[in-house]
Protein backbone atom coordinates (compact mmCIF):
# COMPACT_ATOMS: atom_id res chain seq x y z
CA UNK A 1 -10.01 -20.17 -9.32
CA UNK A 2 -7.76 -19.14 -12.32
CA UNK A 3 -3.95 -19.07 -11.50
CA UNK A 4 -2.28 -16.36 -10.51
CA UNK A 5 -1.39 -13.30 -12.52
CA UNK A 6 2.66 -12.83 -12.13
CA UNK A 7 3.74 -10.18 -15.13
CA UNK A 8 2.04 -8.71 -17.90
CA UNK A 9 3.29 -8.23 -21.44
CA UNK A 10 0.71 -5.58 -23.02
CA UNK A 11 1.71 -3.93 -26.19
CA UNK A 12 2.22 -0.40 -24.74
CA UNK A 13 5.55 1.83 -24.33
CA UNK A 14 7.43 2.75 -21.14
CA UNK A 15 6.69 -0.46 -18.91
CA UNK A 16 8.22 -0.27 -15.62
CA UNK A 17 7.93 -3.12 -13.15
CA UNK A 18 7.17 -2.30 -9.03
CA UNK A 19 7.35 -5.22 -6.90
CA UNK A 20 3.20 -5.12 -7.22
CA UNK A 21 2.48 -3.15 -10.14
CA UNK A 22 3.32 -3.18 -14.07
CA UNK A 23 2.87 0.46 -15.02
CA UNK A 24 2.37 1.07 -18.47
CA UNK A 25 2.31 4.50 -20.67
CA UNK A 26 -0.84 4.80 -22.32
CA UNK A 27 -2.96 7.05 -23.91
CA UNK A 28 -7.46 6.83 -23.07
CA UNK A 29 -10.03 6.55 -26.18
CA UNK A 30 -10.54 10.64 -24.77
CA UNK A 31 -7.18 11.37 -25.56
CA UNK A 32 -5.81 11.94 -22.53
CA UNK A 33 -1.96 10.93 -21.99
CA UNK A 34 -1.99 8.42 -18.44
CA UNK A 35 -0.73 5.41 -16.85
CA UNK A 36 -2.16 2.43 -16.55
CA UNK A 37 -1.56 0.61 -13.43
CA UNK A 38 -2.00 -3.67 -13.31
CA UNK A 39 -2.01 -4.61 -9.99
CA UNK A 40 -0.56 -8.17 -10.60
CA UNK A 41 -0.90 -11.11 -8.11
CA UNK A 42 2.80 -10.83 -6.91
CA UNK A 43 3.76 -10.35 -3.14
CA UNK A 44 6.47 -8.98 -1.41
CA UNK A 45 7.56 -9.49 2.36
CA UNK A 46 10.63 -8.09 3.37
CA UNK A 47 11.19 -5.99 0.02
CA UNK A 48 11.67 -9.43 -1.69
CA UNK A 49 9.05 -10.71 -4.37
CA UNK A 50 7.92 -14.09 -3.68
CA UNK A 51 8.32 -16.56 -6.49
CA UNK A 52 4.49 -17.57 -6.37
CA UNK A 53 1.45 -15.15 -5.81
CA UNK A 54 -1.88 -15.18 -4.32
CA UNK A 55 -4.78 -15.53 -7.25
CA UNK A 56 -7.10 -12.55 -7.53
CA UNK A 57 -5.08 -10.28 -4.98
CA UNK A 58 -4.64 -7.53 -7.09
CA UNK A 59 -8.06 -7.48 -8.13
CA UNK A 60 -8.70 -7.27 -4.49
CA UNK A 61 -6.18 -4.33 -4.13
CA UNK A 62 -7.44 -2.85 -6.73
CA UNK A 63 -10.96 -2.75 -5.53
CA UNK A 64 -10.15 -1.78 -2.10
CA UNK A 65 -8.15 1.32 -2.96
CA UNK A 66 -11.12 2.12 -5.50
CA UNK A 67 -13.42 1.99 -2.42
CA UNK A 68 -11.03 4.35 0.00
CA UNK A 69 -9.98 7.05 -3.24
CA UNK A 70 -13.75 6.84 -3.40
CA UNK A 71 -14.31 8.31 0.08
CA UNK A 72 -11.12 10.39 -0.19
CA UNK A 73 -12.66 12.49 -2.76
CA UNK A 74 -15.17 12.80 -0.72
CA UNK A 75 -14.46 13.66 2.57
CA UNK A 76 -11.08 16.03 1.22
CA UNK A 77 -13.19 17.77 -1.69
CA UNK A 78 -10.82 20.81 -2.66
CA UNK A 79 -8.09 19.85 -0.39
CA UNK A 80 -6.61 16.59 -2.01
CA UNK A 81 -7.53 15.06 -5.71
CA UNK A 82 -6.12 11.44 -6.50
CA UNK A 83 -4.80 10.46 -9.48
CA UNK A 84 -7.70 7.76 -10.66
CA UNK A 85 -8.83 8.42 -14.65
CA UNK A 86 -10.78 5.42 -14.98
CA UNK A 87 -10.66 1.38 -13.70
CA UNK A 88 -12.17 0.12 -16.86
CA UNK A 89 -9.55 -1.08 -19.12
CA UNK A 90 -11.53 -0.78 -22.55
CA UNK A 91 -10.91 3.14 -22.15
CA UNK A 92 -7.14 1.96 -22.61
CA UNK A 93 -6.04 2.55 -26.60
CA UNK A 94 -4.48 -0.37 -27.84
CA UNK A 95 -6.08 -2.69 -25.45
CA UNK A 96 -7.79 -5.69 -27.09
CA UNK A 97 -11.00 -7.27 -25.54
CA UNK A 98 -9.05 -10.12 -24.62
CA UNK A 99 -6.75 -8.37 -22.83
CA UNK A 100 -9.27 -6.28 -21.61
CA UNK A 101 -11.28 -9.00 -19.74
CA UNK A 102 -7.67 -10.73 -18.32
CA UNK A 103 -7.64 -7.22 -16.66
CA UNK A 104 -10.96 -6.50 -15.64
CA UNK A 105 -10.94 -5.12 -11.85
CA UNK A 106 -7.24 -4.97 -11.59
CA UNK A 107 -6.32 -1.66 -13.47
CA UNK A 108 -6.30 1.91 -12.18
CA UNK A 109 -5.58 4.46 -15.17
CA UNK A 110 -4.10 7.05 -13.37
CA UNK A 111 -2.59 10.71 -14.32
CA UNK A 112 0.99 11.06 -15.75
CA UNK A 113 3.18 12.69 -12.44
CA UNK A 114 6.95 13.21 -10.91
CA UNK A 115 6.39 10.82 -8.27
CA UNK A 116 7.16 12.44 -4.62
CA UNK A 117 10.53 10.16 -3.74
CA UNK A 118 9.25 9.65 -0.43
CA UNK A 119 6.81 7.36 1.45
CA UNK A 120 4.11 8.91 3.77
CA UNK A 121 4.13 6.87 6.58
CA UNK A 122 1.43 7.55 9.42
CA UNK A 123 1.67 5.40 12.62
CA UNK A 124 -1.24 4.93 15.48
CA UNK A 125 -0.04 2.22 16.90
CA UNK A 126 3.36 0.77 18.14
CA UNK A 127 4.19 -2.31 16.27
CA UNK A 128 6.48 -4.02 13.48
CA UNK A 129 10.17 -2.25 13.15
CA UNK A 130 8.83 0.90 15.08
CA UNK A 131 8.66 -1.99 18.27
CA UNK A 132 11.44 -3.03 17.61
CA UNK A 133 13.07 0.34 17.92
CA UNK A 134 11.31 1.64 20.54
CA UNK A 135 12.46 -1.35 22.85
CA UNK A 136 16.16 -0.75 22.14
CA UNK A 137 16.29 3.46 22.51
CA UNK A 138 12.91 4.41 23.22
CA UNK A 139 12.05 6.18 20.09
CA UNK A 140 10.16 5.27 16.57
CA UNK A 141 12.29 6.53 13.78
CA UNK A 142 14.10 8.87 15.67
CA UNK A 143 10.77 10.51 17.44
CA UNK A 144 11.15 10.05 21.51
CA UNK A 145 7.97 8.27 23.10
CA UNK A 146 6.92 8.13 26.51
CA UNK A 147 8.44 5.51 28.72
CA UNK A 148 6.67 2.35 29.38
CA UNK A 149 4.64 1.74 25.74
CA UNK A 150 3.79 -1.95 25.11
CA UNK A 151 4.12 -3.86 21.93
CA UNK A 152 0.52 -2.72 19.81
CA UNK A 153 -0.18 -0.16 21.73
CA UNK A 154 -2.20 3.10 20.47
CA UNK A 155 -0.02 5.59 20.25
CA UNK A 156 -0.92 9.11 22.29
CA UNK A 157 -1.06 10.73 18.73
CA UNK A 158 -0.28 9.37 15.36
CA UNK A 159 3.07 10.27 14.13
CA UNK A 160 4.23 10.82 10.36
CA UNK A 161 7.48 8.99 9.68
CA UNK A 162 8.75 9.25 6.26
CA UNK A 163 10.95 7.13 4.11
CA UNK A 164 12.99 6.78 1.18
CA UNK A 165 11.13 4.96 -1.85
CA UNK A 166 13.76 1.61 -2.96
CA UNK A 167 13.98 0.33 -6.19
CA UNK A 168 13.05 -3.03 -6.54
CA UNK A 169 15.05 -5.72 -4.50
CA UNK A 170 16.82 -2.76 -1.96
CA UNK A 171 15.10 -1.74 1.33
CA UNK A 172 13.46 1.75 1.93
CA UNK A 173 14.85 3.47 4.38
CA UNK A 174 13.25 5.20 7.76
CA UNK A 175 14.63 8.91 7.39
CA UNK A 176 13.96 12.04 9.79
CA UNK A 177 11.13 14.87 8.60
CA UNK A 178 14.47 17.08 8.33
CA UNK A 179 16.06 14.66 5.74
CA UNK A 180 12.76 14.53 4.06
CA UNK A 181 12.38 18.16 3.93
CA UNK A 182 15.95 18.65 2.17
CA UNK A 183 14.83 15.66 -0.03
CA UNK A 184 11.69 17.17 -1.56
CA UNK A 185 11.65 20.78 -0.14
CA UNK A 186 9.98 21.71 3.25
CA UNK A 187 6.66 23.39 1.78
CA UNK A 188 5.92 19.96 0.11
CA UNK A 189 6.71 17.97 3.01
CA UNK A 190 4.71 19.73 5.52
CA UNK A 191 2.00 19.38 3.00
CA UNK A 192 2.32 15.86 2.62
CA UNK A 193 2.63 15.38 6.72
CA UNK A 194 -0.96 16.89 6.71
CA UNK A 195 -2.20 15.57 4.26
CA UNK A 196 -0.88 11.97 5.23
CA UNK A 197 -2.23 12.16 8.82
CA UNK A 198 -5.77 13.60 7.81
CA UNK A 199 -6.08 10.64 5.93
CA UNK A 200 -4.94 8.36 8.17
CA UNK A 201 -7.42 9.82 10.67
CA UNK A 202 -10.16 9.72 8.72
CA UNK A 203 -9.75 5.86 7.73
CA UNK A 204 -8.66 5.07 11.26
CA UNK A 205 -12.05 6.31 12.39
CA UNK A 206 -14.19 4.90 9.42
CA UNK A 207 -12.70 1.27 10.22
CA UNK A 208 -13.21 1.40 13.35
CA UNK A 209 -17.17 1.28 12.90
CA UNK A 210 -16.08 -1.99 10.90
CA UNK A 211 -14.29 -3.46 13.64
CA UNK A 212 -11.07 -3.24 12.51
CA UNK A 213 -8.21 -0.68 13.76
CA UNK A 214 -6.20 0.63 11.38
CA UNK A 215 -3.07 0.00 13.00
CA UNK A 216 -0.43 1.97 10.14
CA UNK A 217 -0.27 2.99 6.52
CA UNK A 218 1.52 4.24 3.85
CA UNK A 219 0.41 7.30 0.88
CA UNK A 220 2.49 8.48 -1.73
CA UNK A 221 1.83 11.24 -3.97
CA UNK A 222 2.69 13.33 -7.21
CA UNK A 223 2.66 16.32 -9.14
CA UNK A 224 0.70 16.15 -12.30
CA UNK A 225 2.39 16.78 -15.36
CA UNK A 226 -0.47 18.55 -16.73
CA UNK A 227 -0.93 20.68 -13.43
CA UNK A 228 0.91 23.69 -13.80
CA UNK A 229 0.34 24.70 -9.78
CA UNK A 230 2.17 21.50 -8.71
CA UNK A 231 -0.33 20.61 -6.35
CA UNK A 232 0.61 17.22 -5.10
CA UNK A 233 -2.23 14.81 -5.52
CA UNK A 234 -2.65 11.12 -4.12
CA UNK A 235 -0.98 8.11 -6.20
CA UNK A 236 -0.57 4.84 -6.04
CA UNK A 237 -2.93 1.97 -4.22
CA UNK A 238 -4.75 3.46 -0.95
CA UNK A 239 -4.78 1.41 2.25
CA UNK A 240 -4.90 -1.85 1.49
CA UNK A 241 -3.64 -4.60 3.25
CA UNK A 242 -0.22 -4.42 1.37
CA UNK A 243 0.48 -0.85 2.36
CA UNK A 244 -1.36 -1.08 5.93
CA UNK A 245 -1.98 -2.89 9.42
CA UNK A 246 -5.43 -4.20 9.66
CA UNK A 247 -5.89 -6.07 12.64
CA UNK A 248 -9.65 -7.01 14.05
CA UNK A 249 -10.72 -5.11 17.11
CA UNK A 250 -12.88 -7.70 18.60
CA UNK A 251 -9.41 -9.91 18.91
CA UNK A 252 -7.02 -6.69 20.15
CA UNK A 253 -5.13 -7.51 23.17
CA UNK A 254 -1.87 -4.96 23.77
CA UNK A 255 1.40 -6.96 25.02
CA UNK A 256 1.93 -9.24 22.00
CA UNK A 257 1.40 -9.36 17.67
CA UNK A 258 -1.39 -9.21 16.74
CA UNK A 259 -4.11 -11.08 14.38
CA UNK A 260 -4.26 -9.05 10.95
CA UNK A 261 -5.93 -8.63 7.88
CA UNK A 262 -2.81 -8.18 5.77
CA UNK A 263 0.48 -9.40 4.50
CA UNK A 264 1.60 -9.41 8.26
CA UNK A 265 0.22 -13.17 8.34
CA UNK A 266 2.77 -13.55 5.05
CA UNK A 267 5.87 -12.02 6.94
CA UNK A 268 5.47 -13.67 10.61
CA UNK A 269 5.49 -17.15 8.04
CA UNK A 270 8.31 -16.07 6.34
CA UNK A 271 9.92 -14.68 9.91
CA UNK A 272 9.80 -18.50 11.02
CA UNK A 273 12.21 -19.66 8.04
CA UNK A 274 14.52 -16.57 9.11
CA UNK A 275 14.66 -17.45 12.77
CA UNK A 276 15.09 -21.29 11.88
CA UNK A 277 18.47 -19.94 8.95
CA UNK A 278 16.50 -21.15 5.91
CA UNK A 279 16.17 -17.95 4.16
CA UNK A 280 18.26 -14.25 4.96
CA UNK A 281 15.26 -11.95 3.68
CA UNK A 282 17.48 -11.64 0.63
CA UNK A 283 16.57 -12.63 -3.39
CA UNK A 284 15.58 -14.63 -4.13
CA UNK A 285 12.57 -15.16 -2.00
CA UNK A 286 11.11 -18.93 -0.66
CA UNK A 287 8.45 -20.56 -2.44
CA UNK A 288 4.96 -20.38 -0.36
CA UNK A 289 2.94 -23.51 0.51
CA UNK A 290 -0.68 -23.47 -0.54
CA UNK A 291 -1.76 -23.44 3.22
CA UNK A 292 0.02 -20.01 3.23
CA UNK A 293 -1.53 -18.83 -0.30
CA UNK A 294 -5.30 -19.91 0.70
CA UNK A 295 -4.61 -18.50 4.40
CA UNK A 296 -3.68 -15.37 2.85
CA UNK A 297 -5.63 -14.81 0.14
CA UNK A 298 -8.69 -15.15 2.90
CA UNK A 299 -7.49 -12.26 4.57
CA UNK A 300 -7.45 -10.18 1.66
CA UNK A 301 -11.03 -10.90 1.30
CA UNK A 302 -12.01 -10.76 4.32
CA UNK A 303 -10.73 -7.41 4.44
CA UNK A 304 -12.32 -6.29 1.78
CA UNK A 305 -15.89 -7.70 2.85
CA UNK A 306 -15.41 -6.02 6.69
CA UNK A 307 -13.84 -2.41 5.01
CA UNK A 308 -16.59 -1.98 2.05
CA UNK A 309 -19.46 -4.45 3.13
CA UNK A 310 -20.02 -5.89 -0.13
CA UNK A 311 -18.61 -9.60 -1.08
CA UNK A 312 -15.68 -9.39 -4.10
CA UNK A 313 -16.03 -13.12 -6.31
CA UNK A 314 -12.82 -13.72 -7.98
């Protein structure tokens, strides 16, 4: 397996680094001003970067996302559009067929947007920080529950709890639907609550014939720059196991943490060296033994095999 990809230096204007994703300006062999979007091999835990990655995960991303904006299209024909051009990167100008084949399977060229400057988060199930507090006031984010929950259990409803989006190296920030709505205007955000959940929904149910529950996600969306309406479309990766909680069904069991599919297995590691004072979830981040790269990068796939059915060789 080739080593992991960690940055990218193409020779295109506006780079901007994500803690994921090099985003590059960029212009198709059709013309078209877009972005193109290199999902790298990077992970983050704890809004930290790791100093080492996990070879071939953003092609994984990359093809798992292509899979759900794939059924998205589908299933929300004249309701939602997403902001996928193309995945091939020889429809890139300026990209040589060197470059081109480093980048095979790991590029989304997307269209140009203002970015919405909050995250779409959609809960089903009680887990992670939302546990956490609901065991000390009895709420997730603010929104009362019923008494008596236990930790990873299916919530009566999903519920949408936004957030602010961090720049690299701060942490995003739970906020209220009100806060939201005076963030981005309350027309938007109801939109986006919709939208969000209807999506959620529909993946919840469609992994669940996989055997695996969709536990929690996160969307976030934009408004073209060539779209005069403003009509917020979906941007960004689409449930993957970086912005989600896979966990298998056949091994659910409420009362505890469960098994997953995604970078969850990365942050309970990296919870150890917290609880033990070795690291203070701060920059920069700890190095990750192999057992934990392999481990990991298993997941991913494994994912990817139970969610699309098909086998991904890096």
């Amino acid at each position: 397996m080739s080593a992991p990809i960690m940055q990218t230096n193409l020779d295109l204007p506006g780079k901007r680094q994500g803690k994921v994703r090099d985003i590059y300006q960029c212009k198709t062999k059709a013309g078209q001003d877009a972005l193109m979007i290199v999902a790298s091999d990077r992970i983050s835990a704890f809004d930290v970067v790791m100093p080492n990655g996990i070879p071939g995960k953003g092609k994984v991303l990359t093809q798992i996302s292509a899979f759900w904006f794939d059924m998205i299209a589908d299933k929300f024909k004249g309701d939602l559009e997403h902001h996928i051009i193309s995945y091939d990167p020889n429809d890139v100008e300026g990209i040589t067929p060197e470059q081109a084949k480093d980048l095979e399977g790991r590029i989304m060229i997307g269209r140009r947007c203002n970015v919405v400057p909050v995250e779409c988060i959609v809960r089903g199930y009680i887990t992670g920080s939302g546990w956490k507090e609901y065991k000390r006031d009895g709420t997730i984010c603010g929104l009362p529950l019923p008494a008596g929950l236990e930790e990873c259990q299916k919530l009566p409803e999903p519920i949408f709890t936004p957030s602010t989006k961090a720049e690299q190296g701060l942490h995003d920030e739970n906020v209220s639907f009100q806060v939201a709505c005076d963030t981005v205007g309350t027309e938007l955000m109801e939109k986006l609550r919709d939208l969000s959940l209807a999506i959620y929904k529909m993946a919840h149910d469609y992994a669940a014939q996989r055997g695996i529950i969709l536990a929690d996600t996160k969307f976030e969306f934009g408004l073209p720059l060539d779209d005069p309406s403003g009509t917020p479309i979906l941007i960004d990766e689409a449930l993957t196991p970086d912005s989600s909680r896979f966990w298998p069904a056949s091994e659910y069991e409420v009362g505890h943490d469960q098994p997953s599919y995604d970078k969850q297995y990365v942050r309970n590691y990296l919870q150890t060296l917290v609880d033990a004072g070795d690291w203070a979830k701060e920059p920069p981040g700890p190095v990750l033994p192999n057992e934990i790269i392999n481990n990991s990068l298993s997941k991913y796939l494994e994912a990817y095999d139970r969610i699309t059915g098909k086998k991904l060789n890096l």
